[in-house]
Structure formats: structure tokens, C-alpha cells
PDB file of N, CA and C in Angstrom:
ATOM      1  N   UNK A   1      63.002  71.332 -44.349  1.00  0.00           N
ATOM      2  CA  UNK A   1      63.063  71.678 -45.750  1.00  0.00           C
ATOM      3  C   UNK A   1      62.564  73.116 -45.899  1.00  0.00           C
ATOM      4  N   UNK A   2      63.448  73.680 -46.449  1.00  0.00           N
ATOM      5  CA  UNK A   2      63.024  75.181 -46.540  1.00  0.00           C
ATOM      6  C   UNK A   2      62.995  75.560 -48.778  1.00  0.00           C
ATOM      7  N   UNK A   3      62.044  76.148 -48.974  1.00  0.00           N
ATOM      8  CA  UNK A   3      62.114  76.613 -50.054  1.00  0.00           C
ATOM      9  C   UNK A   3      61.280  78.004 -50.476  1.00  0.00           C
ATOM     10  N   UNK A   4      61.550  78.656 -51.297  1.00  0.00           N
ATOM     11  CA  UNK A   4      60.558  79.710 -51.650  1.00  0.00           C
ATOM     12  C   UNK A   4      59.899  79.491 -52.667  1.00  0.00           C
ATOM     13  N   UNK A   5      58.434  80.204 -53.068  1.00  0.00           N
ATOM     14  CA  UNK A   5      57.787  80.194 -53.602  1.00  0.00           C
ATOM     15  C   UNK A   5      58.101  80.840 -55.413  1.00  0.00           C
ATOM     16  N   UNK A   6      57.850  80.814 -56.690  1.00  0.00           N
ATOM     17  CA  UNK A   6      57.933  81.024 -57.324  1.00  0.00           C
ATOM     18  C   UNK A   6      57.627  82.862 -57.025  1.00  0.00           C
ATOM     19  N   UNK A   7      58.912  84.088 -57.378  1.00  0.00           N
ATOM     20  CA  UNK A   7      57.953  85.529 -57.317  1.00  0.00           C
ATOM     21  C   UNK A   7      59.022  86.307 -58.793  1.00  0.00           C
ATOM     22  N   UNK A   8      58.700  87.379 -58.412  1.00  0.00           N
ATOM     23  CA  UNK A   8      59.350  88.247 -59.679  1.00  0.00           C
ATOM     24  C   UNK A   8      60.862  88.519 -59.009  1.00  0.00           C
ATOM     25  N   UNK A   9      61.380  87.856 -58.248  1.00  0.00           N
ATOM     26  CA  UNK A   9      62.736  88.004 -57.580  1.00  0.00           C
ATOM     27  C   UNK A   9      63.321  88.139 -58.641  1.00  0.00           C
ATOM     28  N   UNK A  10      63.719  86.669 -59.349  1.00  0.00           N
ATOM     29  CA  UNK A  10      64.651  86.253 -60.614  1.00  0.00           C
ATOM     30  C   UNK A  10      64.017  85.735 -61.537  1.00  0.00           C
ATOM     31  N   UNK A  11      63.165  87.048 -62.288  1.00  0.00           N
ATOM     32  CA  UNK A  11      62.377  86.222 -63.488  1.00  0.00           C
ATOM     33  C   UNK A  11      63.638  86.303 -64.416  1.00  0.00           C
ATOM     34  N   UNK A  12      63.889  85.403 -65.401  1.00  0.00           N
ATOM     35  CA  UNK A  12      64.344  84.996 -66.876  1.00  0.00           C
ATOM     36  C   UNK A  12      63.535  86.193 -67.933  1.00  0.00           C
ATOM     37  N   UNK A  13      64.389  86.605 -68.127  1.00  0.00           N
ATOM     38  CA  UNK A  13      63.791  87.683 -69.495  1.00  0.00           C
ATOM     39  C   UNK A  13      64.639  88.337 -70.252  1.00  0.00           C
ATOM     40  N   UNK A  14      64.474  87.929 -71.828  1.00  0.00           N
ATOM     41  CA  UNK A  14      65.517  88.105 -72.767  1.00  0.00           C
ATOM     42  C   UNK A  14      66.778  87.510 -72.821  1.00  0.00           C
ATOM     43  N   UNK A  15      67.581  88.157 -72.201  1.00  0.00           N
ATOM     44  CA  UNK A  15      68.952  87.354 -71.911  1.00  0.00           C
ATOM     45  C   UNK A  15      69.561  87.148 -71.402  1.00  0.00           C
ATOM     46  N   UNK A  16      68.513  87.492 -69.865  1.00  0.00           N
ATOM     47  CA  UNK A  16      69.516  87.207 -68.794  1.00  0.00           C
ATOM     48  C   UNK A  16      68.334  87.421 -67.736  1.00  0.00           C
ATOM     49  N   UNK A  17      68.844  87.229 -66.380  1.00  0.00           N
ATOM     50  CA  UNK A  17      67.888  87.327 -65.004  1.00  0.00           C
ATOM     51  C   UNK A  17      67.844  89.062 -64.889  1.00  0.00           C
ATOM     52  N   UNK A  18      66.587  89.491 -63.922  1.00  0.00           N
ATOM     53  CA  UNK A  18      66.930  90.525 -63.626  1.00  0.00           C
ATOM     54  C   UNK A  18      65.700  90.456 -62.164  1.00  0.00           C
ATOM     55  N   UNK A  19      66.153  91.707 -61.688  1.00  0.00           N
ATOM     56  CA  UNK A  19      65.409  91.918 -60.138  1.00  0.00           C
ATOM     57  C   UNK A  19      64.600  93.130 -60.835  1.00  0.00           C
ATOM     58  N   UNK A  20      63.166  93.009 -60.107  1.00  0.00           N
ATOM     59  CA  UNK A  20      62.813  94.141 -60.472  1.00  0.00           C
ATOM     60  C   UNK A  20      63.288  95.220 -59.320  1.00  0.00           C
ATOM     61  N   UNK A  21      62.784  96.624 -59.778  1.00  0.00           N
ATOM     62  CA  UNK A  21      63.148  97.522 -58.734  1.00  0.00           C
ATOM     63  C   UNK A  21      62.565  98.108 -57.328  1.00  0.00           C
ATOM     64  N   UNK A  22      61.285  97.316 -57.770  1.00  0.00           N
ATOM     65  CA  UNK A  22      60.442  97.551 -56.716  1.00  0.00           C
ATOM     66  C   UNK A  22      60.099  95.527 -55.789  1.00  0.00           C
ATOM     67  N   UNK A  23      60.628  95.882 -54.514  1.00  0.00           N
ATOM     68  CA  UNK A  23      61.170  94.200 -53.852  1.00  0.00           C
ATOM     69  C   UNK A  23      59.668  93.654 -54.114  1.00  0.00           C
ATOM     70  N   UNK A  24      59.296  92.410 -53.852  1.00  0.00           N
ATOM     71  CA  UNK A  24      57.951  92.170 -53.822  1.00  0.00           C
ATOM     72  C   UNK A  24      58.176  91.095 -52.593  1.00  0.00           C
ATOM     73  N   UNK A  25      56.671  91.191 -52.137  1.00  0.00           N
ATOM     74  CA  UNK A  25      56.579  89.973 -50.948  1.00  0.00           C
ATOM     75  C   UNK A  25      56.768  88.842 -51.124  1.00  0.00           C
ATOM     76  N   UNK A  26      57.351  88.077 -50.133  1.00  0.00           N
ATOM     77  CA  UNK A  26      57.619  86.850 -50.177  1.00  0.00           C
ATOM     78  C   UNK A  26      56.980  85.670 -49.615  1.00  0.00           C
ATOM     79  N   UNK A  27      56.453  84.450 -49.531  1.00  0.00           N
ATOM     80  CA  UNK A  27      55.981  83.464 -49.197  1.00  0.00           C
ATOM     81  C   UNK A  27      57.122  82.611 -49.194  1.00  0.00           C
ATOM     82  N   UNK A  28      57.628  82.186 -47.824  1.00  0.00           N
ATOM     83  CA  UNK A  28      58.410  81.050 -47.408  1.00  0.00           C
ATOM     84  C   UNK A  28      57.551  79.998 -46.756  1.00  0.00           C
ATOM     85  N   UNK A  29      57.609  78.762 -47.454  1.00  0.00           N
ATOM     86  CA  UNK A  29      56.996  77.520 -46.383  1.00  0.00           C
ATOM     87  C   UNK A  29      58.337  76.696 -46.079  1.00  0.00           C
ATOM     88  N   UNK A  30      58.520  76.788 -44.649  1.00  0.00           N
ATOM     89  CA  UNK A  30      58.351  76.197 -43.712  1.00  0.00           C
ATOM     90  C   UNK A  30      57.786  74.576 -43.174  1.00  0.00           C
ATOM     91  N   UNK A  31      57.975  73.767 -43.889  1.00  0.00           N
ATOM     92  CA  UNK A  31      57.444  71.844 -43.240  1.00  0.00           C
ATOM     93  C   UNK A  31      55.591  72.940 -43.802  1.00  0.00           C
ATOM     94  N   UNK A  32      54.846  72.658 -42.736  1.00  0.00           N
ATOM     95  CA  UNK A  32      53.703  72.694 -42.963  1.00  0.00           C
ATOM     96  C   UNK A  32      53.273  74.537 -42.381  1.00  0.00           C
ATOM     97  N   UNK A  33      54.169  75.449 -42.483  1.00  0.00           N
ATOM     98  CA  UNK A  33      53.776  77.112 -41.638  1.00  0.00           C
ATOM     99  C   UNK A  33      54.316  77.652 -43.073  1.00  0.00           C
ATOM    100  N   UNK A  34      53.200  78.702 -43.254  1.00  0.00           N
ATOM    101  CA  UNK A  34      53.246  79.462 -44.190  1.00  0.00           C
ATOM    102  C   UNK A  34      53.367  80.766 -43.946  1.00  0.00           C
ATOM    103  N   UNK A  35      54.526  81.693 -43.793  1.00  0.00           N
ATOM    104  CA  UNK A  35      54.983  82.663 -44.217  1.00  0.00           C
ATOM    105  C   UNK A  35      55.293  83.573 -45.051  1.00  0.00           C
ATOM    106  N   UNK A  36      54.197  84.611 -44.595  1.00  0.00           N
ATOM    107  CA  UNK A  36      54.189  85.950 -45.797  1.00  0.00           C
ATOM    108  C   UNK A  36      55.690  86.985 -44.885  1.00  0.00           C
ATOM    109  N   UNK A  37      56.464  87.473 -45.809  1.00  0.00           N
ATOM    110  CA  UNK A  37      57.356  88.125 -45.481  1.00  0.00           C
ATOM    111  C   UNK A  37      57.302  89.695 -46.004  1.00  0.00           C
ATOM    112  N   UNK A  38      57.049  90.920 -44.988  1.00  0.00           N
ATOM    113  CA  UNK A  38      57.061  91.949 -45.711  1.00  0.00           C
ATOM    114  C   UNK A  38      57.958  92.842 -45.755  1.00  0.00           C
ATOM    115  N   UNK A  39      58.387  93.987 -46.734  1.00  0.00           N
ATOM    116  CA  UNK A  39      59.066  94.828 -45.400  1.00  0.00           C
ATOM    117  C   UNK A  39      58.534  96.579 -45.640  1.00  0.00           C
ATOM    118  N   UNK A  40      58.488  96.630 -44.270  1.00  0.00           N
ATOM    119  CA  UNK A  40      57.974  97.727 -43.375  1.00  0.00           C
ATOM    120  C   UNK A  40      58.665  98.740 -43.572  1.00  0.00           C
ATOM    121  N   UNK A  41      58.692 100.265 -43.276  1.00  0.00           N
ATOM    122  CA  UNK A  41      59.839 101.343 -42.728  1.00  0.00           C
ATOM    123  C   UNK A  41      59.106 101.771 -41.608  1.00  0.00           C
ATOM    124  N   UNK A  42      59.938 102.402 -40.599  1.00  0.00           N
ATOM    125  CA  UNK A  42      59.093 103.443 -39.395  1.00  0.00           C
ATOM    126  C   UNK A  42      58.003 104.101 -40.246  1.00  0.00           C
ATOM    127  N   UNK A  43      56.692 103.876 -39.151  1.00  0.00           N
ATOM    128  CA  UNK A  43      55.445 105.116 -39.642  1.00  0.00           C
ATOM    129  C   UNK A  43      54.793 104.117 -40.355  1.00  0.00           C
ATOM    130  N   UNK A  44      54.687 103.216 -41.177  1.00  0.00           N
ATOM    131  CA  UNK A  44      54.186 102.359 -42.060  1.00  0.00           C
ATOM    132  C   UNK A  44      53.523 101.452 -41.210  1.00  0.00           C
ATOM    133  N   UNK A  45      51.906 101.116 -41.508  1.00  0.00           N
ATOM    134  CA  UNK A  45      51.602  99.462 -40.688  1.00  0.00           C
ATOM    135  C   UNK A  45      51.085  98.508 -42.059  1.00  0.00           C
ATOM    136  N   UNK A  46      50.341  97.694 -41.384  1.00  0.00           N
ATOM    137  CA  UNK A  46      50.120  96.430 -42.273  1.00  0.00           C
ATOM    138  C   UNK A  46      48.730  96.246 -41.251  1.00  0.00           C
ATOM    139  N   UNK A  47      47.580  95.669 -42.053  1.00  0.00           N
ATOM    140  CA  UNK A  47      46.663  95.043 -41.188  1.00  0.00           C
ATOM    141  C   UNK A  47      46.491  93.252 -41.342  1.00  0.00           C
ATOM    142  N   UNK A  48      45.623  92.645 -40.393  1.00  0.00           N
ATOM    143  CA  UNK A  48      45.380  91.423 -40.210  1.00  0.00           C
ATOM    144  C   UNK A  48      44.073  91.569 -39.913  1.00  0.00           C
ATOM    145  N   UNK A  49      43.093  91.135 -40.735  1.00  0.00           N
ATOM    146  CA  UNK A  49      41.640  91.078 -41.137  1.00  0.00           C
ATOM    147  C   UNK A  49      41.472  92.797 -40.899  1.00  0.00           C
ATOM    148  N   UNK A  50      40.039  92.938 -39.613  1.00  0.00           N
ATOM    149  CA  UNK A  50      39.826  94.100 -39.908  1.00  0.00           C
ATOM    150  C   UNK A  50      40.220  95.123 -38.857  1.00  0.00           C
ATOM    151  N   UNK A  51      40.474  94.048 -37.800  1.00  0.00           N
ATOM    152  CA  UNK A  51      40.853  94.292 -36.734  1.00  0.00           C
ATOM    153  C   UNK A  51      41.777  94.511 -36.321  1.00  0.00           C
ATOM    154  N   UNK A  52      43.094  94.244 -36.634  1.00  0.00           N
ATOM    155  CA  UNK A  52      44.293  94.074 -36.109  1.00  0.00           C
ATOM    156  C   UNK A  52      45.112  95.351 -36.957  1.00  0.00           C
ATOM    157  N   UNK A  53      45.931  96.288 -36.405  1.00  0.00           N
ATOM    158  CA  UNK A  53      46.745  96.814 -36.737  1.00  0.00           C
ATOM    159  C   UNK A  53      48.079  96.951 -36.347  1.00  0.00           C
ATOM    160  N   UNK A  54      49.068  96.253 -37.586  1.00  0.00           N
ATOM    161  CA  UNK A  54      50.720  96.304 -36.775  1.00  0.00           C
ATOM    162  C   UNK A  54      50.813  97.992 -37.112  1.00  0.00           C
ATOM    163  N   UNK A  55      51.642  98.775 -36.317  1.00  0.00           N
ATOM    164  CA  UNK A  55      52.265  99.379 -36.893  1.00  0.00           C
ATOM    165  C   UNK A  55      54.005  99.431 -36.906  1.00  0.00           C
ATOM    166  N   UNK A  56      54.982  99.803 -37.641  1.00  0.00           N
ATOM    167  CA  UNK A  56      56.424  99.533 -37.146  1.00  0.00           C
ATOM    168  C   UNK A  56      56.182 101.387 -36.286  1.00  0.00           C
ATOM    169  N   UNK A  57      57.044 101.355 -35.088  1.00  0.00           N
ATOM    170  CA  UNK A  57      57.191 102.483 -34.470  1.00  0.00           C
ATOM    171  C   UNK A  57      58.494 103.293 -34.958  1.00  0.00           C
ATOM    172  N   UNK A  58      59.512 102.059 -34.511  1.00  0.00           N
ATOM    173  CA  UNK A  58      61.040 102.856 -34.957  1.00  0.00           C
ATOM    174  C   UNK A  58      61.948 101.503 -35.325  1.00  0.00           C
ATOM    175  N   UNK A  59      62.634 101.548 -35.560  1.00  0.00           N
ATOM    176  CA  UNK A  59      64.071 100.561 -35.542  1.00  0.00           C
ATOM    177  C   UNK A  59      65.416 101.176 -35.368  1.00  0.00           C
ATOM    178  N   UNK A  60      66.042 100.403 -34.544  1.00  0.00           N
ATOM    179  CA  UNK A  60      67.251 100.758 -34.180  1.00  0.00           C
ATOM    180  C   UNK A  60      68.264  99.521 -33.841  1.00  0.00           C
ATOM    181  N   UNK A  61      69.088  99.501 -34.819  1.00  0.00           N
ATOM    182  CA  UNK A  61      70.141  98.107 -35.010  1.00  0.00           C
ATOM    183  C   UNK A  61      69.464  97.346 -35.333  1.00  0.00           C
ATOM    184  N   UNK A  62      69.401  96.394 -34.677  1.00  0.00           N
ATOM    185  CA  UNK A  62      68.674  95.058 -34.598  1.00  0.00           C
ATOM    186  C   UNK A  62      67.467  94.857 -33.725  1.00  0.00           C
ATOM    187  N   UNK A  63      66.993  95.283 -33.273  1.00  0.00           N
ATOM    188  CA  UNK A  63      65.843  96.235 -32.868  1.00  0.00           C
ATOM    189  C   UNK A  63      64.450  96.873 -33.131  1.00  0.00           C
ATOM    190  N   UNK A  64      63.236  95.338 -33.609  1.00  0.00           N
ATOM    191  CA  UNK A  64      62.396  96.760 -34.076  1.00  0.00           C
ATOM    192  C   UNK A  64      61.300  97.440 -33.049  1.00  0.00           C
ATOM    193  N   UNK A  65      60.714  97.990 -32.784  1.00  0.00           N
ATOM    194  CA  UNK A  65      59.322  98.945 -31.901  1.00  0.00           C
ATOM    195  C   UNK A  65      58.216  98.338 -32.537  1.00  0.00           C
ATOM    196  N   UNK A  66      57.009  97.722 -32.494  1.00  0.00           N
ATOM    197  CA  UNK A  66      56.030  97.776 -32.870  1.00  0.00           C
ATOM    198  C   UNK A  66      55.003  97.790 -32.168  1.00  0.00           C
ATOM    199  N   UNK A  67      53.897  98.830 -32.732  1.00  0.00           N
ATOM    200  CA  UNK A  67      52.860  99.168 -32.350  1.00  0.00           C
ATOM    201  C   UNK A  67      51.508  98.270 -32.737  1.00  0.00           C
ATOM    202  N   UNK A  68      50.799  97.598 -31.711  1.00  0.00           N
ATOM    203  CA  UNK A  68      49.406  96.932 -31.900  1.00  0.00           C
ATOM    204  C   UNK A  68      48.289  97.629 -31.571  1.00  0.00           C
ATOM    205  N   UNK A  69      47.476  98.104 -32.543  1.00  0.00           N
ATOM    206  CA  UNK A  69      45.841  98.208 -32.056  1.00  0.00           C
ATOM    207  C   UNK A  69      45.027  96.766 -32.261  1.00  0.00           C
ATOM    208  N   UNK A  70      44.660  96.316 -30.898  1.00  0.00           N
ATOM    209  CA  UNK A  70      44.353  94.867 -31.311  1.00  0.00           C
ATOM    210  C   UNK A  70      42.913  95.199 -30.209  1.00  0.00           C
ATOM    211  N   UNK A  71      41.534  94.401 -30.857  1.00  0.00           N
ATOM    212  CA  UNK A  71      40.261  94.183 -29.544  1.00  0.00           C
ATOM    213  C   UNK A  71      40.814  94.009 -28.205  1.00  0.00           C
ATOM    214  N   UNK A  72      40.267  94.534 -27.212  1.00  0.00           N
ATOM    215  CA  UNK A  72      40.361  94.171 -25.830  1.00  0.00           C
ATOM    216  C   UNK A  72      40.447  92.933 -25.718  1.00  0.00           C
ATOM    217  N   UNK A  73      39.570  91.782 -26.154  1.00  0.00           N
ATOM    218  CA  UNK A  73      39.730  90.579 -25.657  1.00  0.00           C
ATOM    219  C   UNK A  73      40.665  89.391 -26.436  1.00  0.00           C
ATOM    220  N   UNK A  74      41.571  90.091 -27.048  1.00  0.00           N
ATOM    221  CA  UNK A  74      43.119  89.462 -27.658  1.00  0.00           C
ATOM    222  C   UNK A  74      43.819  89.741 -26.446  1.00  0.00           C
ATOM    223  N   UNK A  75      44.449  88.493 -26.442  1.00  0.00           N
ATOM    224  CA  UNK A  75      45.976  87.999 -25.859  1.00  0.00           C
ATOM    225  C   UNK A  75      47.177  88.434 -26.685  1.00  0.00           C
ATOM    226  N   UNK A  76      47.788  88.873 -26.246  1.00  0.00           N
ATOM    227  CA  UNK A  76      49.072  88.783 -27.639  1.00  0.00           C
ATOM    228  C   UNK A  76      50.346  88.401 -26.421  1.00  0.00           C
ATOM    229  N   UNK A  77      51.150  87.417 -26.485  1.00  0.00           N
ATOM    230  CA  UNK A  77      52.075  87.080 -26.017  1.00  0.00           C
ATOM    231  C   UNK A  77      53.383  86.973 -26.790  1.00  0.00           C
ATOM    232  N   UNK A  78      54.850  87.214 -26.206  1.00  0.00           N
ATOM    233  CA  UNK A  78      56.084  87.287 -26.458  1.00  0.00           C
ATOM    234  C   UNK A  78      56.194  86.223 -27.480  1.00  0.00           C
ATOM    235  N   UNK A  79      56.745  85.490 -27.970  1.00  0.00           N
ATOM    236  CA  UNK A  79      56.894  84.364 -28.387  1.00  0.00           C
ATOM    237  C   UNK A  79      57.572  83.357 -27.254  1.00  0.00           C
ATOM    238  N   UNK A  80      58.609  83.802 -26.440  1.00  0.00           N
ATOM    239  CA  UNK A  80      59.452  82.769 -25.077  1.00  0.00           C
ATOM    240  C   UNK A  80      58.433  82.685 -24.190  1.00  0.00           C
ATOM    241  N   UNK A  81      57.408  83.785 -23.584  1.00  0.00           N
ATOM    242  CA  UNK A  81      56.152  83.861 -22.922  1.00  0.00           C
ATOM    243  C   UNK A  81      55.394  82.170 -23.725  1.00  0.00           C
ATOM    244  N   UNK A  82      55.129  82.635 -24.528  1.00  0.00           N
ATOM    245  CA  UNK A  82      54.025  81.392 -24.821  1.00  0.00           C
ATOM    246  C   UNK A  82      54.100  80.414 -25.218  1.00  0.00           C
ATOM    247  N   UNK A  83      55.897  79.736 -25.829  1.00  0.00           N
ATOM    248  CA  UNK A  83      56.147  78.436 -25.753  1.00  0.00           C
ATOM    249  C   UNK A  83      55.808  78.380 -24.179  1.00  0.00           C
ATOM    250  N   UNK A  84      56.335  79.184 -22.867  1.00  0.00           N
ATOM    251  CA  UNK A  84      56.753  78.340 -21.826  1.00  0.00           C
ATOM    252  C   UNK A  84      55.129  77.959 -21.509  1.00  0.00           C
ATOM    253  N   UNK A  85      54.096  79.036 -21.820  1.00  0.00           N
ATOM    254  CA  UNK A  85      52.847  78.358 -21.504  1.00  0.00           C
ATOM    255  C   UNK A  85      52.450  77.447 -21.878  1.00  0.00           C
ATOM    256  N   UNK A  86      52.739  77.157 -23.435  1.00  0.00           N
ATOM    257  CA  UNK A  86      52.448  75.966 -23.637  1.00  0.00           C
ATOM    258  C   UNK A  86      53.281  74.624 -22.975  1.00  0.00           C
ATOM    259  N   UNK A  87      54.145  74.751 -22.748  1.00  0.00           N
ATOM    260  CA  UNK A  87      55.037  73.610 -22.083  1.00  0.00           C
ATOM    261  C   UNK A  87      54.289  73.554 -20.618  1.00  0.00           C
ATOM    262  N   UNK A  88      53.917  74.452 -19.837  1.00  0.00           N
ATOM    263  CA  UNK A  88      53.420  74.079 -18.660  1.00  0.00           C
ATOM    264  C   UNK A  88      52.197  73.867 -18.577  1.00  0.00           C
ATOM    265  N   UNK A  89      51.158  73.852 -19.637  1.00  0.00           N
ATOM    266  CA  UNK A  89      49.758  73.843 -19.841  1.00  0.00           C
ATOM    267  C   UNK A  89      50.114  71.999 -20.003  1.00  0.00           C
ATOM    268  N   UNK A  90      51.056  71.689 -21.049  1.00  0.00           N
ATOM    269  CA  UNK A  90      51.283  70.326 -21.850  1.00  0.00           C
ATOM    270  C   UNK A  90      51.506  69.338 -19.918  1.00  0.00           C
ATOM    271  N   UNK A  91      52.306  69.741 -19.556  1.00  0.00           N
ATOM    272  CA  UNK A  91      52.975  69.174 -17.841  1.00  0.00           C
ATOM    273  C   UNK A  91      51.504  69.051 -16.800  1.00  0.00           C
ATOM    274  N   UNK A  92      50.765  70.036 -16.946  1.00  0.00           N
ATOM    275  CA  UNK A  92      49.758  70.048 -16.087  1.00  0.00           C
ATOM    276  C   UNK A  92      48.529  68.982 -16.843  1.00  0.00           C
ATOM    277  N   UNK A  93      48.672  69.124 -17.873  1.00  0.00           N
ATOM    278  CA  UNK A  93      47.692  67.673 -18.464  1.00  0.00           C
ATOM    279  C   UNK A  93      47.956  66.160 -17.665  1.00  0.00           C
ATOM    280  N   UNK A  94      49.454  66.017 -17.899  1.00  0.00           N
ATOM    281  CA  UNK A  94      50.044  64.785 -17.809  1.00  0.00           C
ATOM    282  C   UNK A  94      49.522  64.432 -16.397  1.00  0.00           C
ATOM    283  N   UNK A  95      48.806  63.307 -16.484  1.00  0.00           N
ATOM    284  CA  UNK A  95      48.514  62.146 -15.169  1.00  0.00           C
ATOM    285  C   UNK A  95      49.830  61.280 -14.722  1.00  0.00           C
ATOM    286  N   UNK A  96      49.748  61.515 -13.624  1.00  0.00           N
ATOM    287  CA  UNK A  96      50.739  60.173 -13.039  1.00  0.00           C
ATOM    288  C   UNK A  96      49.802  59.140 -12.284  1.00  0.00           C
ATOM    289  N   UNK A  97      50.507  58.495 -12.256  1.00  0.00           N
ATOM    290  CA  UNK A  97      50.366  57.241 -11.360  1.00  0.00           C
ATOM    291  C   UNK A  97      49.917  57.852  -9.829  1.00  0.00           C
ATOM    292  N   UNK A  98      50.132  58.418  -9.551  1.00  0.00           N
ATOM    293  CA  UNK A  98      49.848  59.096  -7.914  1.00  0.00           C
ATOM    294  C   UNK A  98      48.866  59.922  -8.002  1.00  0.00           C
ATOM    295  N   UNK A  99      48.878  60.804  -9.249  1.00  0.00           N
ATOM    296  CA  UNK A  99      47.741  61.639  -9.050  1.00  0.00           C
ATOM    297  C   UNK A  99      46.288  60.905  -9.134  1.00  0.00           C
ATOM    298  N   UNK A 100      46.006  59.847  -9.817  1.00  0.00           N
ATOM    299  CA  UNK A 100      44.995  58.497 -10.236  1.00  0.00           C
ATOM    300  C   UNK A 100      44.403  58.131  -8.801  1.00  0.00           C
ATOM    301  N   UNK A 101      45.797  57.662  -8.064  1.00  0.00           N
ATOM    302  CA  UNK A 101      45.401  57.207  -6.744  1.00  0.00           C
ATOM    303  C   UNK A 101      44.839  58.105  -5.686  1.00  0.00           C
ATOM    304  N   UNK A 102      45.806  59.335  -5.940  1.00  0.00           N
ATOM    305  CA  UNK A 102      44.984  59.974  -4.777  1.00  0.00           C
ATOM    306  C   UNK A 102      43.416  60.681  -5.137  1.00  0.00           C
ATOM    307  N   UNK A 103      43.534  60.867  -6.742  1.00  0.00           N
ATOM    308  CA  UNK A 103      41.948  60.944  -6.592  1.00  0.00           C
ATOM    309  C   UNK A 103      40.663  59.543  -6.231  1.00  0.00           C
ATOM    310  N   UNK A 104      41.521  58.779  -6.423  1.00  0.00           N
ATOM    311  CA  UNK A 104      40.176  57.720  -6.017  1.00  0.00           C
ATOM    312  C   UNK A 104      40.640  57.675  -4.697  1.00  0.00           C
ATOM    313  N   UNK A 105      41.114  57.564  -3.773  1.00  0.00           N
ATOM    314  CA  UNK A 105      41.437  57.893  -2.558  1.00  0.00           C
ATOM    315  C   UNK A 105      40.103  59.247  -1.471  1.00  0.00           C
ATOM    316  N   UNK A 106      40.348  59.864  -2.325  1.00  0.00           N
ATOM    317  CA  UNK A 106      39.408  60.863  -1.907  1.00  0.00           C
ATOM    318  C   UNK A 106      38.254  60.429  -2.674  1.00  0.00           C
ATOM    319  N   UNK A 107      38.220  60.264  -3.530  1.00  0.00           N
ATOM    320  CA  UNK A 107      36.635  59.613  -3.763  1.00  0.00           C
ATOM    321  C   UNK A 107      36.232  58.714  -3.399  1.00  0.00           C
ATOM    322  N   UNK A 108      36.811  57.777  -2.506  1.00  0.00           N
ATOM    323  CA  UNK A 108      36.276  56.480  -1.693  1.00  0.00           C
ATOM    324  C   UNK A 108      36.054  57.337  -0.053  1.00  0.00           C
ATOM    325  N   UNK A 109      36.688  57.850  -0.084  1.00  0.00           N
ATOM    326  CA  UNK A 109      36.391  58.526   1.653  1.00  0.00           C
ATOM    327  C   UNK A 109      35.067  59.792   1.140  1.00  0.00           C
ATOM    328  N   UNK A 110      34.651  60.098   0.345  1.00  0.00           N
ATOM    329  CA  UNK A 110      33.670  60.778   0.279  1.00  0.00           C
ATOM    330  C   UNK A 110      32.218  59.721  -0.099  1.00  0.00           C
ATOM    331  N   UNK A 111      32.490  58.745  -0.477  1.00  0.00           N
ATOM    332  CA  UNK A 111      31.679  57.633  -0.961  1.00  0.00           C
ATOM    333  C   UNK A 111      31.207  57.279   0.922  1.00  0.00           C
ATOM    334  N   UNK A 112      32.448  57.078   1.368  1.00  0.00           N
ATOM    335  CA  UNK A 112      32.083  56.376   2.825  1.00  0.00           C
ATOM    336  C   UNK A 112      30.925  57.264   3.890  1.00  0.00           C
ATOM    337  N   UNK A 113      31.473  58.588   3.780  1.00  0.00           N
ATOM    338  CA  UNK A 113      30.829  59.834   4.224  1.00  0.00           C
ATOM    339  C   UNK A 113      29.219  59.771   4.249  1.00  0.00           C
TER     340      UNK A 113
END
């Protein structure tokens, strides 16, 4: 289910709809992810708390450059990068049946020891 939030897109006024001239931000939710939508030009950033700075670098086609000043001890990953981590973090949880055995296996021969 996708919908947008009430903004000054298409306010009703007088006698008809109108846009204003200046775009305004948008809030799309998403099921339960909340999305602020902005838009940027080259040279322009945006921050995230106090720390984080996007900046846009350039765009070209479909294409954008962006620049992060982010703390040393941030991660920032691709988005295809960090589903696959999460999918192999999720695989390496999962117990089997064999892995059960061979740890008590080795913990009975260290018991015997």
C-alpha cells in the first residue's frame, strides 16, 4: 500500500487546485518505512543529525555522485552490499541437524580428555 501524506502539492483554493511554485518535501509511507523525499541540485547537501553530511557532487542521466562526510566509525554500505550481508549473516545463524551433533561430538571427546 503506497500513499502520500497530506502537503501543499494540490491544495483546493477558491476555484480550483493549484501547485505552489516553490515544490515542497514529501513524506511517502511505505507498509511501516517512512520516507522524506527531497530534491537536491549539484553543490547543495542536506544533513542527518549533526554528524552526517550528504552532499550531491554531480548528476549525469540517471546517475547521481554523492558526497559523505560521515565519523570514522560509520559503516555505510551499497544497498546490494548489505541485503547480501544480511542474507549471509541470516544463513550463518541457522543450526542444522549436523551442526548440533558435531558440536556435542566434540564436547563429549573433550569431556573424556
Amino acid at each position: 500500500m503506497r500513499y502520500y501524506l497530506p502537503s501543499a502539492e494540490n491544495v483546493f483554493h477558491g476555484g480550483g487546485y493549484f501547485r505552489p511554485k516553490q515544490k515542497q518535501s514529501k513524506r511517502i509511507i511505505y507498509t511501516n518505512i517512512d520516507m522524506l523525499i527531497l530534491t537536491r541540485r549539484p553543490g547543495e547537501a542536506l544533513y542527518l543529525d549533526d554528524n552526517i553530511k550528504i552532499t550531491v557532487l554531480s548528476v549525469q542521466g540517471r546517475q547521481v555522485k554523492l558526497g559523505l562526510e560521515i565519523p570514522a566509525e560509520t559503516t555505510v554500505y551499497r544497498e546490494e552490499v548489505y541485503l547480501k550481508i544480511k542474507e549471509q549473516n541470516c544463513l550463518a545463524l541457522e543450526n542444522t541437524e549436523q551442526d548440533l551433533l558435531a558440536a556435542t561430538e566434540l564436547w563429549q571427546k573433550k569431556e573424556k580428555k
